[in-house]
C-alpha atoms as a PDB file:
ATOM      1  CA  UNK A   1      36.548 -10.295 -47.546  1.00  0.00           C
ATOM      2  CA  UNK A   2      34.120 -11.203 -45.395  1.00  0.00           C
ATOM      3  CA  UNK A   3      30.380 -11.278 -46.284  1.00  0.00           C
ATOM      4  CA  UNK A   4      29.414  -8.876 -43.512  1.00  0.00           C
ATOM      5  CA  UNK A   5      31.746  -6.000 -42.124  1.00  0.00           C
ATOM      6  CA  UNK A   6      29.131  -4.752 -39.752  1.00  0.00           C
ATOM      7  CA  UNK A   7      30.160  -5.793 -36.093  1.00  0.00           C
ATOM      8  CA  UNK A   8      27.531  -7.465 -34.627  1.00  0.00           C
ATOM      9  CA  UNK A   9      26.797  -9.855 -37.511  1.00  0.00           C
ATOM     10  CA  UNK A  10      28.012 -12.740 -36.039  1.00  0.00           C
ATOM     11  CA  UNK A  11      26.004 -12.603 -32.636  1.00  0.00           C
ATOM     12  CA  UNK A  12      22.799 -12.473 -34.702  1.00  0.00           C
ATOM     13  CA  UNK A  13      23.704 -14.368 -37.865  1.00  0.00           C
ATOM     14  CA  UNK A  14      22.340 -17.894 -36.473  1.00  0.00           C
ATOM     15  CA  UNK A  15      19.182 -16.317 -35.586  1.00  0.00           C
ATOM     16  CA  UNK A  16      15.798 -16.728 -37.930  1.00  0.00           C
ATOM     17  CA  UNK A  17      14.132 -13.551 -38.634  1.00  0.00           C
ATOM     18  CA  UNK A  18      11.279 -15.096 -41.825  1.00  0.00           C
ATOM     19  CA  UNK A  19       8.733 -13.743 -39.646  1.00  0.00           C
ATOM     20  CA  UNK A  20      10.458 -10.359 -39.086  1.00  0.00           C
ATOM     21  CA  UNK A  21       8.631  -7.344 -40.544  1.00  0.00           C
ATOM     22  CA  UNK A  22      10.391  -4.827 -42.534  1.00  0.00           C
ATOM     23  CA  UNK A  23       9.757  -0.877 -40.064  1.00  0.00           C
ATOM     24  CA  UNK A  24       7.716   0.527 -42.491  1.00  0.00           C
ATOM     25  CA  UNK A  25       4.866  -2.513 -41.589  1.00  0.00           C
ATOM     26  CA  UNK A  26       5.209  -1.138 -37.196  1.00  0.00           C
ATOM     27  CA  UNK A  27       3.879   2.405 -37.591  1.00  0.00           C
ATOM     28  CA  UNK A  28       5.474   3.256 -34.123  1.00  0.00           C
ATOM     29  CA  UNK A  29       9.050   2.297 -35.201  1.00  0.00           C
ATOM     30  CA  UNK A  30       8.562   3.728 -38.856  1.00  0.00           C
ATOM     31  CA  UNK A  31       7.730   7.234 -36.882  1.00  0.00           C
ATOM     32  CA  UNK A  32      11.318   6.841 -34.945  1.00  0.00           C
ATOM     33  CA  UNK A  33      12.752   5.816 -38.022  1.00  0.00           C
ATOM     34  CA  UNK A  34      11.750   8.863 -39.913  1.00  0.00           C
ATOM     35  CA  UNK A  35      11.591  11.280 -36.586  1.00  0.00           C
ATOM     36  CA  UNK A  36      15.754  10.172 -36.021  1.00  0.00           C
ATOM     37  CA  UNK A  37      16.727   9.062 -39.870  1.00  0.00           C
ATOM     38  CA  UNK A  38      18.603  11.618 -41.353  1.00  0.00           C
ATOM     39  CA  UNK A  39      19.495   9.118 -43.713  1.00  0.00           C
ATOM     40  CA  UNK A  40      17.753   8.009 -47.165  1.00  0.00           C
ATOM     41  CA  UNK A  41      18.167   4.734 -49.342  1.00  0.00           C
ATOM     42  CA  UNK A  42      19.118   5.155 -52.967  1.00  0.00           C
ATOM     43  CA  UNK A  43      20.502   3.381 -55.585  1.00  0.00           C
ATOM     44  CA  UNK A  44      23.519   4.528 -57.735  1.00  0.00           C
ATOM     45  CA  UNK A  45      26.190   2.540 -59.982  1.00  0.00           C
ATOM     46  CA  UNK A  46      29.776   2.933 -58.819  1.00  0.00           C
ATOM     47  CA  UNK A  47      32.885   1.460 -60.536  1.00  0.00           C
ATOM     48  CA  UNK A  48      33.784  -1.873 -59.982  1.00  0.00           C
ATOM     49  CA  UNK A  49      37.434  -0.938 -58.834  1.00  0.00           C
ATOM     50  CA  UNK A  50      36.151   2.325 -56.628  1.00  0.00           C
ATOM     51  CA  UNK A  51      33.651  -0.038 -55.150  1.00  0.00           C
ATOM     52  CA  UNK A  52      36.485  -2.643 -54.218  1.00  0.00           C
ATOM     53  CA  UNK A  53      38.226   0.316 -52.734  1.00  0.00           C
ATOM     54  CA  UNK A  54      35.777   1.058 -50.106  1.00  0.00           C
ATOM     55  CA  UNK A  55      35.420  -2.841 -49.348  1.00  0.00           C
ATOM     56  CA  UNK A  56      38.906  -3.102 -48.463  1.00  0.00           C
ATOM     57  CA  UNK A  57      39.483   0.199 -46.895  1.00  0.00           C
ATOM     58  CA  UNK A  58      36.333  -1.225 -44.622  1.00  0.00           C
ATOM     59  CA  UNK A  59      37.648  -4.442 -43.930  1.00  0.00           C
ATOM     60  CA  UNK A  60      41.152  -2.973 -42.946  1.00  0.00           C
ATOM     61  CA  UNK A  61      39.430  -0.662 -40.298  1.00  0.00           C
ATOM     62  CA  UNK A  62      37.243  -2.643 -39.382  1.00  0.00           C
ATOM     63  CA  UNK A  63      34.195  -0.326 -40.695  1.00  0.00           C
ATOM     64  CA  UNK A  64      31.652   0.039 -43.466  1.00  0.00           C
ATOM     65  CA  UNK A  65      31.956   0.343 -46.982  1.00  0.00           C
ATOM     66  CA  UNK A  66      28.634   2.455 -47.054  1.00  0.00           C
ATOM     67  CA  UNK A  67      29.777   4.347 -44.058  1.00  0.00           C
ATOM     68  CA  UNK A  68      33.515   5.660 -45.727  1.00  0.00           C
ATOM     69  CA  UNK A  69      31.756   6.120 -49.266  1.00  0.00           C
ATOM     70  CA  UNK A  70      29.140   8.280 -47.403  1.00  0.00           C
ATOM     71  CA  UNK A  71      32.110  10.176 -45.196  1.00  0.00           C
ATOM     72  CA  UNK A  72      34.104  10.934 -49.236  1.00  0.00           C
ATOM     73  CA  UNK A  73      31.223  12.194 -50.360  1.00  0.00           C
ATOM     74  CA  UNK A  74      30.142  14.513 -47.353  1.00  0.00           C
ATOM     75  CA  UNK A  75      34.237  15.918 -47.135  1.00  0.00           C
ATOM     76  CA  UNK A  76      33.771  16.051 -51.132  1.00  0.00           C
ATOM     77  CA  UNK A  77      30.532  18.185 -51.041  1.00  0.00           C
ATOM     78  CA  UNK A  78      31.954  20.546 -48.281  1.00  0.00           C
ATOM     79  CA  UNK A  79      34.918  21.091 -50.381  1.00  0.00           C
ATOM     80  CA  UNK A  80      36.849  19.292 -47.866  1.00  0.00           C
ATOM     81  CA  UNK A  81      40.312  18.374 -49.458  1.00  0.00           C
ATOM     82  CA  UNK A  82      42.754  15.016 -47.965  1.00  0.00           C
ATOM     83  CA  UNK A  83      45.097  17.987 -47.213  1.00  0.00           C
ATOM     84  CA  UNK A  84      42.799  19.776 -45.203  1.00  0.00           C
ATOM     85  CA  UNK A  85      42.175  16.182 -43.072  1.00  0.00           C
ATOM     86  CA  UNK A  86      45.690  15.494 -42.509  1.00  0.00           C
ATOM     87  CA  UNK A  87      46.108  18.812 -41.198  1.00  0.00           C
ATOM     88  CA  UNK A  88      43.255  18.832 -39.067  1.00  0.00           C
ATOM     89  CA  UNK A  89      44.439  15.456 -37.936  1.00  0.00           C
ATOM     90  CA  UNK A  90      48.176  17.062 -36.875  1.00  0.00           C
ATOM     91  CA  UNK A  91      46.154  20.018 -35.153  1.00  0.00           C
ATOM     92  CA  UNK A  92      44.153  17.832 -33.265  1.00  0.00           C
ATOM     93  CA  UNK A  93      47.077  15.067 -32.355  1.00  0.00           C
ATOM     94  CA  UNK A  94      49.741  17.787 -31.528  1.00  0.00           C
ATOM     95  CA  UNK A  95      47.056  19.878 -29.064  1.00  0.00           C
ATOM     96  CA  UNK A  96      46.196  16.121 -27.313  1.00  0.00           C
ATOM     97  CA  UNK A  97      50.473  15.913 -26.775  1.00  0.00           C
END
């Protein structure tokens, strides 16, 4: 796997940021950040092989890890089922035919 599935790592990864500051140390961009967030850090354990999961579903679509684990648990807590998705999927690719 690669270290980094997020797209744009390799135009920045050459690039020194020691003297970066974290967004909570700019008190304009930590407004933004918590103004457009919608988002909040957290730690949890997952299981090894779940976790592995993710990281290869991610690196086959080219994606996240974070971002599909986030998507399960969203359908998940909606009660979304895969059977619902794959029938939304046919609705929506037989209406674009």
């Amino acid at each position: 796997m690669k270290s980094s599935s997020d797209a744009m790592h390799e135009q920045y990864k050459d690039m020194d940021f020691s003297d970066a500051k974290p967004v909570s140390g700019i008190p304009a961009l930590a407004k933004l950040q918590a103004e457009s967030g919608g988002k909040t850090r957290i730690t949890m354990r997952l299981d090894n092989d779940v976790l592995a999961i993710f990281k290869a579903r991610a690196e086959m679509t080219g994606g996240n890890y974070q971002t599909l684990i986030n998507e399960a648990l969203k359908q998940f807590a909606v009660g979304q089922t895969l059977a619902d998705v794959v029938r939304e999927t046919i609705r929506q690719e037989l209406h674009a035919a």
